[in-house]
Protein backbone atom coordinates (compact mmCIF):
# COMPACT_ATOMS: atom_id res chain seq x y z
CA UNK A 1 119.72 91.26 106.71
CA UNK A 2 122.01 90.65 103.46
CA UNK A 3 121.76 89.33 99.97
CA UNK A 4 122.63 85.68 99.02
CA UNK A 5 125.39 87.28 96.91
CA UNK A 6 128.08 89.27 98.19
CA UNK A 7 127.52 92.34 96.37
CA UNK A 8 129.79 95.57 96.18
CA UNK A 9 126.84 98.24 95.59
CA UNK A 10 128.22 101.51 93.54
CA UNK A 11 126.18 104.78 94.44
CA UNK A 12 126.80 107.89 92.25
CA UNK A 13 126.03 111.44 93.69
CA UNK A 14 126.49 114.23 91.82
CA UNK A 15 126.19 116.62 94.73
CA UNK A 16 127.03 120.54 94.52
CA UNK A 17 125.32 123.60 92.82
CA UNK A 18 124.53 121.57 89.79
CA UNK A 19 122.72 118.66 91.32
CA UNK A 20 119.21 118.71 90.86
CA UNK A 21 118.53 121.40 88.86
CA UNK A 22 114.91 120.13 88.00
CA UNK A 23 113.90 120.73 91.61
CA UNK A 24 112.40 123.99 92.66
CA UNK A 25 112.80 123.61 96.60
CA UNK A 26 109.94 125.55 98.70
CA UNK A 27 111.32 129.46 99.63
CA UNK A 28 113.76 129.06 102.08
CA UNK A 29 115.11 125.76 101.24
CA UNK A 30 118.39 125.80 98.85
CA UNK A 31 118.69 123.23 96.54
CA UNK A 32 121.94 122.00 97.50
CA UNK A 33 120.90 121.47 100.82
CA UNK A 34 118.16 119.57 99.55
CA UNK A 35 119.81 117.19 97.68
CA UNK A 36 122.65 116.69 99.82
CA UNK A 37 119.09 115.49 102.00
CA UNK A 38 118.16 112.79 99.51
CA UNK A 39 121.67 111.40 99.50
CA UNK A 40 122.06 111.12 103.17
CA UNK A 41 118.55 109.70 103.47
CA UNK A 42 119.43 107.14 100.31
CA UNK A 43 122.96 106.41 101.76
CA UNK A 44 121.77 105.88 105.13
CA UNK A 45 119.17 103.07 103.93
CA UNK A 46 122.06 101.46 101.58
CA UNK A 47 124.60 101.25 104.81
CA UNK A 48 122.49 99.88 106.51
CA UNK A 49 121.41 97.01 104.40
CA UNK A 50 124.59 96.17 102.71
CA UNK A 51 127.98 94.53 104.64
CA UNK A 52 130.00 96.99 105.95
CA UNK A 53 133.02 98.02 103.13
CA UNK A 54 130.57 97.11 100.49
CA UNK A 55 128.77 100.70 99.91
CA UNK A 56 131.05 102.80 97.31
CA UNK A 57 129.63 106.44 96.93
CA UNK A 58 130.92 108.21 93.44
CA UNK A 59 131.15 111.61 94.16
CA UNK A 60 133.21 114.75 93.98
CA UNK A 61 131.45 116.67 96.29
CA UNK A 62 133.01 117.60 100.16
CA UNK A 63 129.79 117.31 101.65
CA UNK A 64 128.56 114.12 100.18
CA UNK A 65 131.80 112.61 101.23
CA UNK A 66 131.27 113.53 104.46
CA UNK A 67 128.11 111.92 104.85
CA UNK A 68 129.62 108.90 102.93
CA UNK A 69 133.03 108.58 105.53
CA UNK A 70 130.48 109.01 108.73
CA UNK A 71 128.41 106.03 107.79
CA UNK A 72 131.14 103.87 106.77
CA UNK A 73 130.78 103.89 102.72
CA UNK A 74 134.19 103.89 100.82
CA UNK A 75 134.10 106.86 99.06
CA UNK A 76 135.91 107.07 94.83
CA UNK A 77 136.75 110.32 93.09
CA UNK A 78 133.91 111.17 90.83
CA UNK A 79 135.90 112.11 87.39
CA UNK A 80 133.77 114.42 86.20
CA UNK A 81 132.40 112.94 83.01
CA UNK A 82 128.63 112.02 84.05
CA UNK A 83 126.96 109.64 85.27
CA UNK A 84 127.72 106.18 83.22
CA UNK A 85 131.97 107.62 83.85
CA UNK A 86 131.19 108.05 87.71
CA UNK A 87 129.45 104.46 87.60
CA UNK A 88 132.90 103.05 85.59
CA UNK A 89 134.73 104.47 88.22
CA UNK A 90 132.79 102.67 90.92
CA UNK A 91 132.59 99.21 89.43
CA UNK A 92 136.45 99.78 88.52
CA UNK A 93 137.30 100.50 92.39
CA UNK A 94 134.83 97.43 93.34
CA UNK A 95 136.89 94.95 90.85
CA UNK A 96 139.83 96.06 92.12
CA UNK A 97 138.95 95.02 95.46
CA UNK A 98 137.67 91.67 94.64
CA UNK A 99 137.97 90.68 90.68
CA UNK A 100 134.91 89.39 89.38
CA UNK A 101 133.03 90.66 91.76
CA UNK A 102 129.13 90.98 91.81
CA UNK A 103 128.70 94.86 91.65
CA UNK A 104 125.40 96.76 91.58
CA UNK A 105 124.40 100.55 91.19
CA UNK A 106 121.87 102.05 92.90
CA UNK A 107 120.96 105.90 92.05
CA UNK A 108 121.73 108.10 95.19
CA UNK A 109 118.39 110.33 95.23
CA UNK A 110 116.12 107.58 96.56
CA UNK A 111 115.01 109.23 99.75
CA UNK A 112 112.20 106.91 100.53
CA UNK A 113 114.52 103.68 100.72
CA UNK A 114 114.58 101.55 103.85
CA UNK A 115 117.40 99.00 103.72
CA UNK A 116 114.87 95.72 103.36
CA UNK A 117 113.50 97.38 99.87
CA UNK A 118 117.61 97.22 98.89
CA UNK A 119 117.67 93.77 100.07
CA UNK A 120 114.59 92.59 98.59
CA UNK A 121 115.74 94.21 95.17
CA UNK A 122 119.43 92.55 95.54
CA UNK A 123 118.00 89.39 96.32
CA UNK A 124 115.95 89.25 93.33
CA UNK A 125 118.67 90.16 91.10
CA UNK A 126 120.80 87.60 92.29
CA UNK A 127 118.73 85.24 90.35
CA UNK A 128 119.90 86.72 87.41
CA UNK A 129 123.52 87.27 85.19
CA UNK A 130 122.20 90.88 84.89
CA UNK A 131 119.19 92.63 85.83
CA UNK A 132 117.58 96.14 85.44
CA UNK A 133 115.16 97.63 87.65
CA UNK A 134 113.31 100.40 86.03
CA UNK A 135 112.50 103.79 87.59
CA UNK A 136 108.56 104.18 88.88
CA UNK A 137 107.66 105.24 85.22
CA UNK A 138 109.64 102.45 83.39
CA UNK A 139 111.69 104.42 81.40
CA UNK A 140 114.62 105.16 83.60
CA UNK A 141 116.86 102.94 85.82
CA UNK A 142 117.26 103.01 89.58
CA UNK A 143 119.27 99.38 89.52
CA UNK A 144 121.76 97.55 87.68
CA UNK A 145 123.42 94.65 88.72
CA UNK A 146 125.98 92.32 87.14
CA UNK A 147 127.24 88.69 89.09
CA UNK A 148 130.30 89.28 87.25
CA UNK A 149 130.75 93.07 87.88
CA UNK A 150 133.25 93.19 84.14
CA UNK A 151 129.72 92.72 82.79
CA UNK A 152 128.23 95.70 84.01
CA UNK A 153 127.97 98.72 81.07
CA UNK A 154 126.22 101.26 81.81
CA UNK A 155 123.96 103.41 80.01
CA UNK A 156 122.33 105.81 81.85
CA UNK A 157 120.15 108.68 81.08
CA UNK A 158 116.10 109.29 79.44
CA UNK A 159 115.61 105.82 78.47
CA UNK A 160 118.03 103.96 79.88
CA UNK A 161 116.00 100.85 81.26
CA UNK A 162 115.28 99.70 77.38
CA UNK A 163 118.98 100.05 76.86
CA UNK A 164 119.92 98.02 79.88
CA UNK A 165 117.30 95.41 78.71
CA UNK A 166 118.89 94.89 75.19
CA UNK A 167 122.51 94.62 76.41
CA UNK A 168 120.97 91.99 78.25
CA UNK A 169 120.04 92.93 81.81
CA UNK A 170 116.95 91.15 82.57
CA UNK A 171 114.01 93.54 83.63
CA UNK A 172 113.17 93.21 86.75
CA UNK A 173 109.59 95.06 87.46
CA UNK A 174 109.73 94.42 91.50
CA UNK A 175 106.96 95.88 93.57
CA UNK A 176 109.03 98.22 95.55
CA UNK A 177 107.90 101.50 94.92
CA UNK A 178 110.45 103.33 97.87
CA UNK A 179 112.85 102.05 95.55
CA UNK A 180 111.77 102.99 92.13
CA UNK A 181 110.82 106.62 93.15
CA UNK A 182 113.86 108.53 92.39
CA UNK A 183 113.74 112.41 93.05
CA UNK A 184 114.55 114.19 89.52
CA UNK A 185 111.81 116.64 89.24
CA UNK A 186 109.15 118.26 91.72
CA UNK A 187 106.57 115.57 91.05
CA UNK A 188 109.16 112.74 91.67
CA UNK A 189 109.75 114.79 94.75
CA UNK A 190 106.12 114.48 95.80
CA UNK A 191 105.95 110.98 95.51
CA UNK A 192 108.88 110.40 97.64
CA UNK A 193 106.90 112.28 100.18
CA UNK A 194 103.90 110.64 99.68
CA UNK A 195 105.74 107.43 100.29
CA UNK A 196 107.53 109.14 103.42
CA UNK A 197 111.09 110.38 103.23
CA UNK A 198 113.91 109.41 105.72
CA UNK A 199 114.48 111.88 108.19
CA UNK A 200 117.06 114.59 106.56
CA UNK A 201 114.75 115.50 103.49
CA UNK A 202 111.94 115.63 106.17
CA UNK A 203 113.90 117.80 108.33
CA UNK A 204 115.26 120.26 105.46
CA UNK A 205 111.45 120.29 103.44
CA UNK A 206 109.51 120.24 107.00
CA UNK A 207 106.69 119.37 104.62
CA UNK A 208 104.06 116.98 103.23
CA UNK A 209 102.71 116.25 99.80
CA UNK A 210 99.85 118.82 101.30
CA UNK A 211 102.05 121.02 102.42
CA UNK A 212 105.13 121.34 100.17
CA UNK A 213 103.83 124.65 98.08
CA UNK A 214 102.89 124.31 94.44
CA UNK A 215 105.69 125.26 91.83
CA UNK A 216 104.81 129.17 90.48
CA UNK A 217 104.82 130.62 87.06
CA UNK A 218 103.93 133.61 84.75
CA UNK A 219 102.25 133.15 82.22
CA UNK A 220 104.65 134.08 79.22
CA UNK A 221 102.05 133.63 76.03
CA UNK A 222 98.21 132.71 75.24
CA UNK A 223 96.28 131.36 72.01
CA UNK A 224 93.05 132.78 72.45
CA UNK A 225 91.97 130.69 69.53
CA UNK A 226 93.29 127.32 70.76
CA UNK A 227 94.34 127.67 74.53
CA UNK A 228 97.45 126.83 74.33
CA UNK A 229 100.53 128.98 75.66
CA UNK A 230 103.89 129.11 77.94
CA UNK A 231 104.57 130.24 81.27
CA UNK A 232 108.16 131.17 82.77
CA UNK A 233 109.04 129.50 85.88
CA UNK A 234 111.00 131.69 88.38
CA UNK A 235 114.41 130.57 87.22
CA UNK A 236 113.43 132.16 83.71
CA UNK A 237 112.90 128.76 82.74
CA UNK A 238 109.65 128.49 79.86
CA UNK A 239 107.66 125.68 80.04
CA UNK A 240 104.13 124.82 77.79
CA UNK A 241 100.77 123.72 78.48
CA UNK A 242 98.83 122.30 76.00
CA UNK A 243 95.19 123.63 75.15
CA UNK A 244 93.73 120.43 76.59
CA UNK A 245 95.44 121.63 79.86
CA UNK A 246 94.34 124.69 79.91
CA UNK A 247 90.47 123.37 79.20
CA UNK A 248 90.61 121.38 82.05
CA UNK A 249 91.77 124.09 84.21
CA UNK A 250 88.13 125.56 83.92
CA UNK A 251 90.11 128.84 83.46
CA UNK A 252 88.14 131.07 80.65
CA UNK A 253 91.40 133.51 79.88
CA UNK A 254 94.54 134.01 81.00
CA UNK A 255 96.95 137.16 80.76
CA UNK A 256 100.49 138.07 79.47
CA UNK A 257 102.77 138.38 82.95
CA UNK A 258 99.84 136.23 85.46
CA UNK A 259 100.44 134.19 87.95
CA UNK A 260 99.69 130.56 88.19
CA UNK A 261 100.57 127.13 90.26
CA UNK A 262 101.46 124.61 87.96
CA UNK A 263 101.96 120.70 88.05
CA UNK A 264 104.91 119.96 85.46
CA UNK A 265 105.20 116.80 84.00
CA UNK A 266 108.09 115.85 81.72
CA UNK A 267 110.72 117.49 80.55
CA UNK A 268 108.99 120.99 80.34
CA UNK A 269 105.57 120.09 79.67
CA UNK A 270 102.75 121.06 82.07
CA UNK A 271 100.66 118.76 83.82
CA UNK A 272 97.85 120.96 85.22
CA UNK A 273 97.42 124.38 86.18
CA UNK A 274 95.14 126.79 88.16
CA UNK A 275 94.94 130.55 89.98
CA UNK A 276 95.09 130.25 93.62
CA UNK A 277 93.09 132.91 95.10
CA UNK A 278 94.38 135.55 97.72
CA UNK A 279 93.71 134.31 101.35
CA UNK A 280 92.23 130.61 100.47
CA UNK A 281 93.40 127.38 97.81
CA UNK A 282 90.38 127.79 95.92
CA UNK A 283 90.95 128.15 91.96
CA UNK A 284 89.38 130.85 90.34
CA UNK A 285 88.65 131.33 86.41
């Protein structure tokens, strides 16, 4: 099970109390257990599809390492400088194992990966001098590739697939959707779980899409005349809803201080939201 190129395959991980601070883990659940989940799950899948020696996981955390060393990825000193620096750092340790190298970077919160989706995706991009594959939504990357690793640039962050594309990575729109669905955000997080999620983020969420309890807010202003408002999420965080949203909630008013379960879409915008009643899941207006 292995590419027709002889890649060296970079994975950052950010790891620590500052990874994944878009997630709101169920009560219970911390959210640097959880994420040290998603990168075990993704770096078990990308050990097990790749030669062994060619995994390199970018991280400065002790526990990621760990969980790097005991499957057999080599692991590089993350400096500290974000993402596109930690990828540098992992091409630059790949080149200076074999220069010229093919390298590729995978992002390391991919929890629904199985190692023929990496294969499938490497394959593919060996047909190409460069090649982006774009996140599930088609804005963000999930994986870069270069033949010639000294080619690879990246570029990372909200819109980083159209920047890939005009350096001249060739987009690569593959139907693999365990490997575009990377966990940022609660919804991303449901879709991984819709998709099913190797067996550490199972075993830390112990949850389904059904399951895993809606994200909670109070409501933190209301337009009577147009509907619209803001709602604080429990890390004092204030996110909007539009007065479209709010119209389709069926709701009639809402109150300074309520309650509510939201869906949040990007960035801090609200998706949907509704009033779960006391003792049942039925919304109430």
């Amino acid at each position: 099970m292995t590419s027709p190129v002889d890649w060296h395959l970079v994975v950052p991980v950010k790891g620590g109390a500052t990874a994944k601070s878009r997630l709101h883990p169920p009560a219970g659940v911390g959210r640097e257990d959880l994420a040290l989940a998603l990168a075990t799950d993704c770096l078990t899948a990308c050990c097990a599809g790749m030669p062994s020696g060619r995994v390199l996981v970018v991280t400065s955390d002790e526990r990621v390492r760990g969980v790097a060393r005991a499957l057999g990825a080599l692991v590089v000193p993350d400096p500290g400088a974000g993402l596109d620096a930690a990828v540098r750092a992992g091409r630059d340790a790949a080149l200076a194992r074999s220069a010229h190298a093919p390298v590729a970077v995978l992002l390391g919160d991919l929890p629904s990966l199985r190692p023929t989706d990496l294969v499938a995706a490497l394959a593919a991009a060996s047909q190409h001098p460069r090649a982006v594959v774009p996140d599930a939504s088609g804005t963000g990357t999930v994986l870069l590739t270069a033949l010639d690793g000294a080619d690879l640039v990246p570029s990372f962050g909200h819109g980083s697939a159209a920047r890939h594309e005009a350096a001249g990575h060739d987009r690569l729109p593959l139907d693999l959707p365990r490997l575009r669905t990377d966990v940022d955000d609660d919804r991303a997080l449901r879709a991984a779980l819709a998709l099913g999620v190797d067996a550490a983020t199972a075993g830390v969420l112990g949850a389904t899409p059904d399951t895993l309890p809606p994200m909670q807010a109070s409501v933190h202003t209301f337009d009577e005349s147009t509907g619209g408002g803001s709602a604080l999420l429990d890390d004092g965080r204030e996110v909007s809803f539009s007065s479209a949203v709010f119209a389709a909630s069926a709701l009639r008013h809402l109150r300074v201080g309520q309650r509510l379960s939201i869906d949040l879409g990007e960035g801090t915008t609200v998706d949907r939201l509704w009033i779960v009643g006391i003792g049942d899941d039925q919304t109430i207006g």
